[in-house]
N, C-alpha and C. Protein backbone atom coordinates (compact mmCIF):
# COMPACT_ATOMS: atom_id res chain seq x y z
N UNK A 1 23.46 -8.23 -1.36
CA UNK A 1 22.16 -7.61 -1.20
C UNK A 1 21.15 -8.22 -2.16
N UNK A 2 21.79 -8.74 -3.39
CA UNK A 2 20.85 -8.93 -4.21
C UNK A 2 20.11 -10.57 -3.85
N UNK A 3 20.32 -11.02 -2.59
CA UNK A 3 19.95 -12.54 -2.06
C UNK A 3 18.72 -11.89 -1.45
N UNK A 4 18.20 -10.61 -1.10
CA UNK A 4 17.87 -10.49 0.39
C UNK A 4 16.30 -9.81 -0.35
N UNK A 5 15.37 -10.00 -0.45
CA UNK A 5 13.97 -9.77 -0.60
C UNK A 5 13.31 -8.81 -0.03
N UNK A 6 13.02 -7.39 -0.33
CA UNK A 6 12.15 -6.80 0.24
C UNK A 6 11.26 -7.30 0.42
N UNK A 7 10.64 -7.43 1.78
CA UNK A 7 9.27 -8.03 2.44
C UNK A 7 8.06 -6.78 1.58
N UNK A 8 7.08 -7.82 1.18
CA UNK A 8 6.09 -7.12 0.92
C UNK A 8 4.82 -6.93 1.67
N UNK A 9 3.63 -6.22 1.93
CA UNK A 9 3.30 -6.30 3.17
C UNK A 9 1.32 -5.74 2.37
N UNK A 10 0.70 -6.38 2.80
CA UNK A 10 -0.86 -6.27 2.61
C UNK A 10 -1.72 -5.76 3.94
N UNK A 11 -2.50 -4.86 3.83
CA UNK A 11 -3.18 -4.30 4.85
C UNK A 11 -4.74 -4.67 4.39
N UNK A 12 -4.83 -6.43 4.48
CA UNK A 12 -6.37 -6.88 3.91
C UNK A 12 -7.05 -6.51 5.20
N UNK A 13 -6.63 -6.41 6.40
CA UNK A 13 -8.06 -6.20 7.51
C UNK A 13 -8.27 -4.64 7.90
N UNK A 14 -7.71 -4.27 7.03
CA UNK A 14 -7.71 -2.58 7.21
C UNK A 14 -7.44 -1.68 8.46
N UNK A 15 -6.53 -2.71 8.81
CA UNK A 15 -5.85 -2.10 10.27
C UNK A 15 -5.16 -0.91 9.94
N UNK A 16 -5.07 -0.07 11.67
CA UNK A 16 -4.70 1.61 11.01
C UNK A 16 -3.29 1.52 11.37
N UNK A 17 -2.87 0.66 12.22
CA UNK A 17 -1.38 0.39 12.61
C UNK A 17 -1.20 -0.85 12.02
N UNK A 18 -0.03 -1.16 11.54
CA UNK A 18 0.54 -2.34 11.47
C UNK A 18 2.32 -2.35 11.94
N UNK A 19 2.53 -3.52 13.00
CA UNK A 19 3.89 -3.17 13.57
C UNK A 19 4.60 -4.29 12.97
N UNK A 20 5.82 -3.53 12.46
CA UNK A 20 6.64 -4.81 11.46
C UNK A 20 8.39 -4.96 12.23
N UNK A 21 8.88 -6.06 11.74
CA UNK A 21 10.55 -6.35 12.35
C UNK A 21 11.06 -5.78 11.55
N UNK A 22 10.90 -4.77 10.62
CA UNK A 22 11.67 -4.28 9.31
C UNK A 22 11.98 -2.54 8.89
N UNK A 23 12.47 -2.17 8.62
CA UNK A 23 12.47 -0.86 8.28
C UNK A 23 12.24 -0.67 6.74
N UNK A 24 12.40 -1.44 5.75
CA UNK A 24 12.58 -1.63 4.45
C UNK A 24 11.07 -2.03 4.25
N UNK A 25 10.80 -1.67 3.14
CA UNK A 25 9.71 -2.73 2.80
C UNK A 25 8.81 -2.26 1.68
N UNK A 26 7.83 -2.60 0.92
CA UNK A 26 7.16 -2.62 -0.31
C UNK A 26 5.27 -2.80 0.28
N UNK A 27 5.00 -1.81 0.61
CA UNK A 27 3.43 -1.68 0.34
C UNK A 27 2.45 -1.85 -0.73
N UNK A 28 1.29 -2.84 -0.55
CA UNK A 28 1.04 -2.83 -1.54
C UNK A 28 -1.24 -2.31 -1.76
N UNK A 29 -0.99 -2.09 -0.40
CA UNK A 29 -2.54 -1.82 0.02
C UNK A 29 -3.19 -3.07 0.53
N UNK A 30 -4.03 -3.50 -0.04
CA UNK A 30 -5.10 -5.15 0.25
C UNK A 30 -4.34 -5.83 -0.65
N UNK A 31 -4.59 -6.88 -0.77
CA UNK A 31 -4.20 -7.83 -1.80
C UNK A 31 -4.85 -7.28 -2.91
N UNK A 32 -4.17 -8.42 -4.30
CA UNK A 32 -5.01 -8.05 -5.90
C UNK A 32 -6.18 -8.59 -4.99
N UNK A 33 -7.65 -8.59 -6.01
CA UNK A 33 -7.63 -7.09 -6.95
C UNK A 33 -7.84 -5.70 -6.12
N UNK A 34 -7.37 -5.68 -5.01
CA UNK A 34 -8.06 -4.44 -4.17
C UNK A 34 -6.60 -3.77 -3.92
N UNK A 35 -5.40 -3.88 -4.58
CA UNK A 35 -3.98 -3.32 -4.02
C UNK A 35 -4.02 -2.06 -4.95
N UNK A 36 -3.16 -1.48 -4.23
CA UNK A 36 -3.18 0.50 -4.57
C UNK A 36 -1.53 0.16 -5.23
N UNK A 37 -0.95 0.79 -6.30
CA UNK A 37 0.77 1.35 -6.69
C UNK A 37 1.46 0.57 -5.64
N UNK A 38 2.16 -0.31 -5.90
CA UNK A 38 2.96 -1.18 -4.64
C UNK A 38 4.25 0.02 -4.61
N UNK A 39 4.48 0.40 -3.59
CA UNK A 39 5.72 1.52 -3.01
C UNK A 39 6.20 0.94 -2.29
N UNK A 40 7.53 1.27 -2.72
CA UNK A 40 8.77 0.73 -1.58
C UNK A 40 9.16 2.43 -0.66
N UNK A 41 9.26 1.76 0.52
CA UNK A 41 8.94 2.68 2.01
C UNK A 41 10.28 2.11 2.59
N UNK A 42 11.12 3.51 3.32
CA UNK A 42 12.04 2.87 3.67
C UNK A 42 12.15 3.97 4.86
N UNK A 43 12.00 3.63 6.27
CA UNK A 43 12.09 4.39 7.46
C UNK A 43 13.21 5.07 7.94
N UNK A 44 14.23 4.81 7.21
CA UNK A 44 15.78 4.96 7.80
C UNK A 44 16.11 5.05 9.11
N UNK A 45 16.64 6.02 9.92
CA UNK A 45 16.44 5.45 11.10
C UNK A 45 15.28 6.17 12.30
N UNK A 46 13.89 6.41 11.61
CA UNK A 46 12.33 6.24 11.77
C UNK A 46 12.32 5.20 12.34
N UNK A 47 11.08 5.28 13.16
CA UNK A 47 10.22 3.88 14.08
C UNK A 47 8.95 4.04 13.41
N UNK A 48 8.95 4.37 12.10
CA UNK A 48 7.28 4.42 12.02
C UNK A 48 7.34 5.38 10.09
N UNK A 49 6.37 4.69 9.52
CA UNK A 49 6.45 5.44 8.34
C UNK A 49 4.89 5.06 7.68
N UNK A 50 4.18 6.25 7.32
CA UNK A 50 2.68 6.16 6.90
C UNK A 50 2.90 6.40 5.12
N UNK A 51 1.98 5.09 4.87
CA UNK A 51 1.85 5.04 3.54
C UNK A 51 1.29 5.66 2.23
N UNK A 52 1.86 6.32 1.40
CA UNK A 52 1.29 7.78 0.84
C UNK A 52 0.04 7.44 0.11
N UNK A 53 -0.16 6.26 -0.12
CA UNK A 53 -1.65 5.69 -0.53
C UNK A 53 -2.59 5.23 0.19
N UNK A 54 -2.94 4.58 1.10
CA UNK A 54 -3.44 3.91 1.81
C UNK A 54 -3.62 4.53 3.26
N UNK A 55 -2.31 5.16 3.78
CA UNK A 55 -2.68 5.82 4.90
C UNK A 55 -2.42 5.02 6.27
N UNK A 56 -1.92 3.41 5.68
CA UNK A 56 -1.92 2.74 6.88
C UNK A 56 -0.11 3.19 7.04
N UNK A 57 -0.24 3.13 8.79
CA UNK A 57 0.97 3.80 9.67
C UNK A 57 1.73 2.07 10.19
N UNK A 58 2.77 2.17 9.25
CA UNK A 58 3.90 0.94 9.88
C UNK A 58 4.76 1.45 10.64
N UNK A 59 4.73 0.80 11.97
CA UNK A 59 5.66 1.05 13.38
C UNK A 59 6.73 -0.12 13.36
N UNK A 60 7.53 0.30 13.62
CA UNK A 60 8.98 -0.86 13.42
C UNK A 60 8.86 -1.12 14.81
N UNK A 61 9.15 -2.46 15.01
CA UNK A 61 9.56 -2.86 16.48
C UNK A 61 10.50 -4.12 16.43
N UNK A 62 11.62 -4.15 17.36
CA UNK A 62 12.34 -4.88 17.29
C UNK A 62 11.96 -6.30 17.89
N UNK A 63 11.10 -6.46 18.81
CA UNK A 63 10.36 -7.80 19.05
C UNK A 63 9.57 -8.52 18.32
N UNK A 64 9.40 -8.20 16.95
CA UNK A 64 9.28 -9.25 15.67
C UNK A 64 10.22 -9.34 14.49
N UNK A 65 10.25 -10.41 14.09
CA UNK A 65 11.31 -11.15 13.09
C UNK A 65 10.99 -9.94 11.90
N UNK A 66 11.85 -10.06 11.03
CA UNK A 66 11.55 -10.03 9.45
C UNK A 66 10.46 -10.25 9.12
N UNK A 67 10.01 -11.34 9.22
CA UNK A 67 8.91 -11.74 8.82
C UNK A 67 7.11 -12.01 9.69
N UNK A 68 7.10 -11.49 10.58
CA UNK A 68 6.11 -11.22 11.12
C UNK A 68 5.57 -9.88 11.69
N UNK A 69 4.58 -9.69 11.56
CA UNK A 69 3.49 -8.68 11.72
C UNK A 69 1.94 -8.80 12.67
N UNK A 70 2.16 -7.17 13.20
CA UNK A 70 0.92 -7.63 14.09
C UNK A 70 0.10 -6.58 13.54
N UNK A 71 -1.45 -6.85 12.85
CA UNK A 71 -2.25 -8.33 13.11
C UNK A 71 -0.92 -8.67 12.36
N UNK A 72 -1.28 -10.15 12.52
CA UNK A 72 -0.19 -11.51 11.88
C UNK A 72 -1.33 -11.54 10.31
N UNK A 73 -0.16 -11.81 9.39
CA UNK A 73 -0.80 -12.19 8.27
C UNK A 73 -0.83 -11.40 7.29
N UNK A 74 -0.07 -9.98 7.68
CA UNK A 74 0.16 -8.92 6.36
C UNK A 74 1.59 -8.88 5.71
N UNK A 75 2.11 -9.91 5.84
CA UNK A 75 3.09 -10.07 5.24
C UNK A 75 2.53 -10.91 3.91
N UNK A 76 2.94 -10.60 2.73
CA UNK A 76 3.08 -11.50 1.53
C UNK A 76 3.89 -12.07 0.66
N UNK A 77 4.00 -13.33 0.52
CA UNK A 77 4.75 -14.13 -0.31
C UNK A 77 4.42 -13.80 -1.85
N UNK A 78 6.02 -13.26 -1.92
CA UNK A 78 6.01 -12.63 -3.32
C UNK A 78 5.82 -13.60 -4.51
N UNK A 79 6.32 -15.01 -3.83
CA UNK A 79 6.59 -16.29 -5.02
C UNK A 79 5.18 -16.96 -4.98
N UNK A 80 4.42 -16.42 -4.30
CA UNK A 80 2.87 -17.21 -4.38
C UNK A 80 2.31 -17.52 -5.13
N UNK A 81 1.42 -18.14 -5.41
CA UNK A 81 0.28 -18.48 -6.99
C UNK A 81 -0.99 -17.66 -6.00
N UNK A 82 -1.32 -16.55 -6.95
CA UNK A 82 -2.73 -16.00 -7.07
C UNK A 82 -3.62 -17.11 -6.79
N UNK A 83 -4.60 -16.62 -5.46
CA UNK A 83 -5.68 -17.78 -5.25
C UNK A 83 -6.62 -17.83 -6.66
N UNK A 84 -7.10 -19.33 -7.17
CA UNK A 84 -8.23 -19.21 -8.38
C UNK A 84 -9.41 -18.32 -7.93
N UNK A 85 -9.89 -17.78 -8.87
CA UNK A 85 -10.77 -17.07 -8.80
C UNK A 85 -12.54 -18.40 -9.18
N UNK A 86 -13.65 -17.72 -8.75
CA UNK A 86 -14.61 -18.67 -9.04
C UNK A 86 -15.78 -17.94 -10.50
């Protein structure tokens, strides 16, 4: 278990649904600097679990991977470099 990465997940377009391949997972609101208490959310066997900060409602569906999300693009790479700031 300890190989396997909770997916972390950003709600930057402020969508009220977001549908994920995962039941597990780590909310973190918008990206820095706009992210709320990152919480780990775990549906058990739920199709759907709303985030106690943010309010956005993740629907599990089995027709996306691990790693994709609709909108596409709220998934986040935990090993990333912070974009520079100007």
């Amino acid at each position: 278990m300890a190989d396997q990465l909770i997916p972390h997940l950003a709600n930057d377009p402020g969508a009220e649904k977001i549908y994920i391949g995962v039941r597990e997972f780590q909310c973190m609101g918008a990206r820095p600097p706009y992210d709320h208490p990152h919480v780990y959310l775990d549906m058990g066997l739920d199709n759907q679990m709303l985030c106690p900060y943010c309010s956005t409602l993740y629907v599990f569906t089995d027709r996306l991977g691990p790693a994709e999300t609709e909108p596409p693009g709220c998934m986040v790479d935990p090993h990333a470099q912070p974009a520079a700031t100007a």
